[in-house]
Protein backbone atom coordinates (compact mmCIF):
# COMPACT_ATOMS: atom_id res chain seq x y z
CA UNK A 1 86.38 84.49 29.53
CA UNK A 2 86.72 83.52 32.86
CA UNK A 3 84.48 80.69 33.94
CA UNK A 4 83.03 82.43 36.96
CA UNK A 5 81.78 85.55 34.98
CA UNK A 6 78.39 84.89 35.55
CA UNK A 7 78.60 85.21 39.67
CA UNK A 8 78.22 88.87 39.39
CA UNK A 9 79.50 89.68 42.82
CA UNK A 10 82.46 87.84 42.80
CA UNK A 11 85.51 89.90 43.85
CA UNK A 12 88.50 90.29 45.45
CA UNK A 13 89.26 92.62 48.54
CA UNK A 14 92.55 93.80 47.16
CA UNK A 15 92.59 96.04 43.87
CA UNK A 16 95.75 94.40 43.19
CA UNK A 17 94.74 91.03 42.74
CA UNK A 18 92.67 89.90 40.22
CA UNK A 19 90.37 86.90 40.68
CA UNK A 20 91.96 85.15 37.47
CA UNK A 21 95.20 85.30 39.02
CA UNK A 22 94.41 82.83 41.09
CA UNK A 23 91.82 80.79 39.42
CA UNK A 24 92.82 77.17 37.71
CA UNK A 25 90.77 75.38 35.51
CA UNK A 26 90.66 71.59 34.52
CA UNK A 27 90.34 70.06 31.29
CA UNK A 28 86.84 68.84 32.60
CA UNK A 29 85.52 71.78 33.46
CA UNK A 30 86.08 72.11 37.19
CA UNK A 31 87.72 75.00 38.59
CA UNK A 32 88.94 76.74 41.38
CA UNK A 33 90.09 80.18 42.82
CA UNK A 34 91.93 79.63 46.35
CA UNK A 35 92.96 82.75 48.56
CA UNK A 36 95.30 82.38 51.36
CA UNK A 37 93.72 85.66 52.81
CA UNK A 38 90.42 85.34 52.74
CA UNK A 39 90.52 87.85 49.52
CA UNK A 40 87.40 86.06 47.80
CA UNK A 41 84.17 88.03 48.20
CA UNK A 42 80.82 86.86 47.10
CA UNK A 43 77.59 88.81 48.50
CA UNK A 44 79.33 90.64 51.05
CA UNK A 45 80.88 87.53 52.36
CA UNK A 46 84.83 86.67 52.78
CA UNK A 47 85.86 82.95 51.42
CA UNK A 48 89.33 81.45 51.32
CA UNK A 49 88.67 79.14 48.33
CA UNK A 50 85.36 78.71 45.61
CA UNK A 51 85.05 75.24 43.89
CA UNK A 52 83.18 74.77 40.98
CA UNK A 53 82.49 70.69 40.35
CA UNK A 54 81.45 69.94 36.78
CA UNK A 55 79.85 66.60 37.41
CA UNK A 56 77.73 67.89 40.43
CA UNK A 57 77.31 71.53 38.71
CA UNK A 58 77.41 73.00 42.11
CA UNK A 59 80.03 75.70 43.42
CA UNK A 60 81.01 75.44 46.42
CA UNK A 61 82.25 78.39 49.42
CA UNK A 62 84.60 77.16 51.67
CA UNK A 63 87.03 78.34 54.74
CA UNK A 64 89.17 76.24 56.27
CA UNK A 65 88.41 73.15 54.14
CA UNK A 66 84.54 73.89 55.17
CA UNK A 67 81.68 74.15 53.00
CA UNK A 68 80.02 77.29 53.92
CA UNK A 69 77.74 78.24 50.38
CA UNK A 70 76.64 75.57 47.93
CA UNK A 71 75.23 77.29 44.72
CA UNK A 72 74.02 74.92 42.30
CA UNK A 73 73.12 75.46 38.59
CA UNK A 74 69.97 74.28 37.45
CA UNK A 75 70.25 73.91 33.72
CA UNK A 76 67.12 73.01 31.68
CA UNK A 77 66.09 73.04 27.98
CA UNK A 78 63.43 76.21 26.74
C-alpha cells in the first residue's frame, strides 16, 4: 500500500506516470514523491515535490524548495 493512500486527491497530471513511481520511502517512515514537472496534483493544485516527516507527522507541498501546503495529522486515542 502506498503510504499516501489516504490523501484522496493525490494524482499525477500524466496517465503515464504513476505516483509510486516516483515515491521513496525511509526505514523511519518518512517519504517522498518528487516531480521534475510539476506532475503532483493535490486539490486542484500543481506541486513539484510532497514530503511526509514522521517525527513532525506533517506533509509538506513544496515548489522550488518552498513550502507551499503543510497538512498535519492529528492522531489521538478513541
Amino acid at each position: 500500500m502506498d503510504p499516501y493512500y489516504f490523501l484522496d486527491t493525490l494524482e499525477s497530471t500524466y496517465e503515464d506516470v504513476d505516483l509510486s513511481e516516483l515515491c521513496a520511502c525511509s526505514p523511519n517512515g518518512d517519504w517522498e514523491i518528487i516531480s521534475d514537472d510539476d506532475t503532483i496534483i493535490y486539490k486542484n493544485k500543481s506541486y513539484e515535490s510532497v514530503n511526509y516527516d514522521n517525527n513532525e507527522k506533517k506533509i509538506y507541498f513544496k515548489n522550488n524548495n518552498e513550502v507551499k501546503l503543510v497538512l498535519e495529522l492529528l492522531i489521538r486515542e478513541v
